[in-house]
N, C-alpha and C. Protein backbone atom coordinates (compact mmCIF):
# COMPACT_ATOMS: atom_id res chain seq x y z
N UNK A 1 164.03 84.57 195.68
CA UNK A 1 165.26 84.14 195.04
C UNK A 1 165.16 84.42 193.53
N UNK A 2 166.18 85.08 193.18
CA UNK A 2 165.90 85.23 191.77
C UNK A 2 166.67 84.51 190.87
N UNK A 3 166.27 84.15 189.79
CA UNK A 3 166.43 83.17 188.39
C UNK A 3 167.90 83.18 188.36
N UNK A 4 168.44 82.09 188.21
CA UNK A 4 170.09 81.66 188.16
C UNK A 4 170.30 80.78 186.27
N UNK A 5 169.15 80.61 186.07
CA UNK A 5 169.26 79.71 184.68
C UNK A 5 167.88 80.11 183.71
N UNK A 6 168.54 80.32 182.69
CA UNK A 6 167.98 80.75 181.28
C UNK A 6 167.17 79.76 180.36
N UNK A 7 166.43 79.01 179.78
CA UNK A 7 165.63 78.50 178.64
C UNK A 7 166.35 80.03 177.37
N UNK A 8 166.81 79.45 176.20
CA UNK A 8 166.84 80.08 175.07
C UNK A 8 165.85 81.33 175.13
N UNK A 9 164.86 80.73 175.29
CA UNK A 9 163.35 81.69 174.78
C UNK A 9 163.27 82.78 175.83
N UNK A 10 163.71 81.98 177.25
CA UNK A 10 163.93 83.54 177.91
C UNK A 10 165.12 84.13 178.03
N UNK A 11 166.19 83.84 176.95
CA UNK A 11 167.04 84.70 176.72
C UNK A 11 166.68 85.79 175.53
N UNK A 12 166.03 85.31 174.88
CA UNK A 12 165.70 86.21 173.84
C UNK A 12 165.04 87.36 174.32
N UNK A 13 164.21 86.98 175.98
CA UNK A 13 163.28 87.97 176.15
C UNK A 13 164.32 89.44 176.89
N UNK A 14 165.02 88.46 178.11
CA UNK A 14 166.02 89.25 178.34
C UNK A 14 166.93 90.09 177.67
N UNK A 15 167.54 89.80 176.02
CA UNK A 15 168.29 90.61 175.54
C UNK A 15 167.46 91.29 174.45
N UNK A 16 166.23 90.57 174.06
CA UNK A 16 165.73 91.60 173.40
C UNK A 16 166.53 91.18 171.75
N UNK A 17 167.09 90.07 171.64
CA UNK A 17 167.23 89.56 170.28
C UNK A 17 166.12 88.58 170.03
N UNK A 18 166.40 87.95 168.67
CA UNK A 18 165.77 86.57 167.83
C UNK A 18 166.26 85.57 168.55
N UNK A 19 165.49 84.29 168.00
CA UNK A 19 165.78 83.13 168.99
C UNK A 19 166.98 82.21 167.69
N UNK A 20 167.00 82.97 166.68
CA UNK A 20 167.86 82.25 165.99
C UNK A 20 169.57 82.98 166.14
N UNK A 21 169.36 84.16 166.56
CA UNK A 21 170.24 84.82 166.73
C UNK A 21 170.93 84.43 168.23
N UNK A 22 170.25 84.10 169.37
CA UNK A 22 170.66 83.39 170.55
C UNK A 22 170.71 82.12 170.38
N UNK A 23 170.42 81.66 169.76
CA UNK A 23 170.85 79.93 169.32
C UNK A 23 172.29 80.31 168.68
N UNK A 24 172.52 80.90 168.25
CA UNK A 24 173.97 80.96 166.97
C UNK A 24 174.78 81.10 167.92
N UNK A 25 174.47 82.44 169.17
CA UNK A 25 175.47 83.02 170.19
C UNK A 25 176.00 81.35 170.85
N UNK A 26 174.66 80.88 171.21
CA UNK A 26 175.37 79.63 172.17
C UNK A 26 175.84 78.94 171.29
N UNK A 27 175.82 77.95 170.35
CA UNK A 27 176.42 77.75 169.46
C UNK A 27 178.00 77.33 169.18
N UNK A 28 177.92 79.53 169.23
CA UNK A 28 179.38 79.43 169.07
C UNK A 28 180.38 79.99 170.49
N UNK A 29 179.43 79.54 170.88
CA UNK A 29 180.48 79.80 172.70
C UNK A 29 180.34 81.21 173.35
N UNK A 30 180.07 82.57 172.16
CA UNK A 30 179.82 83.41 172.16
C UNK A 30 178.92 83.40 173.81
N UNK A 31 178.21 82.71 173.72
CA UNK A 31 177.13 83.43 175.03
C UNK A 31 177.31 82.04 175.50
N UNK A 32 177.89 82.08 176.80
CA UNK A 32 178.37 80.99 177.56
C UNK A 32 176.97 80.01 178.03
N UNK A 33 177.11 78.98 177.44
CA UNK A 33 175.51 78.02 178.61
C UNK A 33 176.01 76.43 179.25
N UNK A 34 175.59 75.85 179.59
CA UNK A 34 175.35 75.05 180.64
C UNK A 34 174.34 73.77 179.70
N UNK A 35 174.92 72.76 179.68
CA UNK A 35 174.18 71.01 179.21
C UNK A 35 173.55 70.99 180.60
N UNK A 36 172.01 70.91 180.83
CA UNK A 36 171.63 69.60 181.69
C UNK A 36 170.63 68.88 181.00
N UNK A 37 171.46 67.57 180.93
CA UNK A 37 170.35 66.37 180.26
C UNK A 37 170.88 66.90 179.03
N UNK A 38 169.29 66.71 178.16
CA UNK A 38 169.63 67.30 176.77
C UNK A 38 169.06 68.96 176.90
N UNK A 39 169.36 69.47 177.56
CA UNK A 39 168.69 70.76 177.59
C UNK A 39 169.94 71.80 177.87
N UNK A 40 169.79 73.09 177.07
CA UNK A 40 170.92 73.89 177.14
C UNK A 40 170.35 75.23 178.16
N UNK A 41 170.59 75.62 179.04
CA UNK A 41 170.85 76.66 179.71
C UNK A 41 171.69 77.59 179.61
N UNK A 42 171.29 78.88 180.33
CA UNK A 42 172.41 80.50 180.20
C UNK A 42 172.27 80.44 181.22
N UNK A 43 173.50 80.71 181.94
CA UNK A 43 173.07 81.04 183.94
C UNK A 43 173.37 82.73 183.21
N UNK A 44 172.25 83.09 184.48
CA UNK A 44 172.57 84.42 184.48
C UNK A 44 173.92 85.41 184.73
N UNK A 45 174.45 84.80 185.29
CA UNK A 45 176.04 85.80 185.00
C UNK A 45 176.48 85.49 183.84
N UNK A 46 176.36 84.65 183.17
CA UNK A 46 176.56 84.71 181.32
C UNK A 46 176.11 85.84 180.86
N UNK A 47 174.63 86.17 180.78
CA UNK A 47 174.17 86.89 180.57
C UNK A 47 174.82 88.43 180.33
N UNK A 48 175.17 88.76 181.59
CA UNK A 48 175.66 89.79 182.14
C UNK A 48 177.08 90.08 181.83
N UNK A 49 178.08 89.18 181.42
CA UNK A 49 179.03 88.97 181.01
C UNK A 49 179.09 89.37 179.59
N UNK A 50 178.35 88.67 178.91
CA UNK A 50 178.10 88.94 177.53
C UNK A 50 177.73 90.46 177.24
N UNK A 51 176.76 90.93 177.92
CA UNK A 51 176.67 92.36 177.65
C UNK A 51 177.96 92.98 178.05
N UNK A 52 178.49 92.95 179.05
CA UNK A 52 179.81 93.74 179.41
C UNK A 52 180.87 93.47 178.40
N UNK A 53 181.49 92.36 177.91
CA UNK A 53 182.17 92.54 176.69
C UNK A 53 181.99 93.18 175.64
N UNK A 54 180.99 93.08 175.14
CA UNK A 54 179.91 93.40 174.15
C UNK A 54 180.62 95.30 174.39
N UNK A 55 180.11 95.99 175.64
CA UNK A 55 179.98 97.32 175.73
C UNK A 55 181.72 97.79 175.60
N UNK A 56 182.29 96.63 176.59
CA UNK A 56 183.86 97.11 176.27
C UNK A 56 184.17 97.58 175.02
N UNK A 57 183.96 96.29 174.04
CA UNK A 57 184.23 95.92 172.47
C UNK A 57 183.80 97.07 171.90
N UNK A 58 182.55 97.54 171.98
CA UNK A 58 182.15 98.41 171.28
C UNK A 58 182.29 100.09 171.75
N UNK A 59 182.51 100.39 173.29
CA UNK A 59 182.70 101.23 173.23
C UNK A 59 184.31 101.83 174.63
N UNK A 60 184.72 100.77 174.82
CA UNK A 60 186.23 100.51 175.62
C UNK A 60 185.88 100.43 176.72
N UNK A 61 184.65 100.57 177.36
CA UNK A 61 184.58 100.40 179.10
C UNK A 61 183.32 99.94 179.57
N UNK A 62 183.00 99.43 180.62
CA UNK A 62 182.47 98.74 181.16
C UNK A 62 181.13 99.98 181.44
N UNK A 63 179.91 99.40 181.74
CA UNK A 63 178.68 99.95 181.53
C UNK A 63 178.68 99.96 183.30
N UNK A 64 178.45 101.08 184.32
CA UNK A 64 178.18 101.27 185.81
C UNK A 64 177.31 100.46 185.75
């Protein structure tokens, strides 16, 4: 079964940014996450979401 929820730190690993720079994304809604308890999560179709806008935005279409 593969990983459905993110820790910050392994978002950073996944996108390959800073952890201050994925703190800002969630933050500001930018990179969609998930409250449990006091702990913030990315489910992985966030993830994946975020890059696909991202590629639209920057280059008009969606990445195969």
């Amino acid at each position: 079964m593969s990983r459905i929820l993110y820790r910050a730190a392994e978002v950073v690993e996944q996108l390959g940014l800073g952890l201050t720079t994925v703190k800002a994304l969630i933050a500001s809604g930018e990179l969609r996450s998930i409250k449990i308890g006091r702990s913030r999560r990315v489910p992985d179709d966030a993830l994946r979401e975020f890059v696909r806008r991202l590629d639209v935005e920057q280059n008009g279409q969606a990445a195969a």
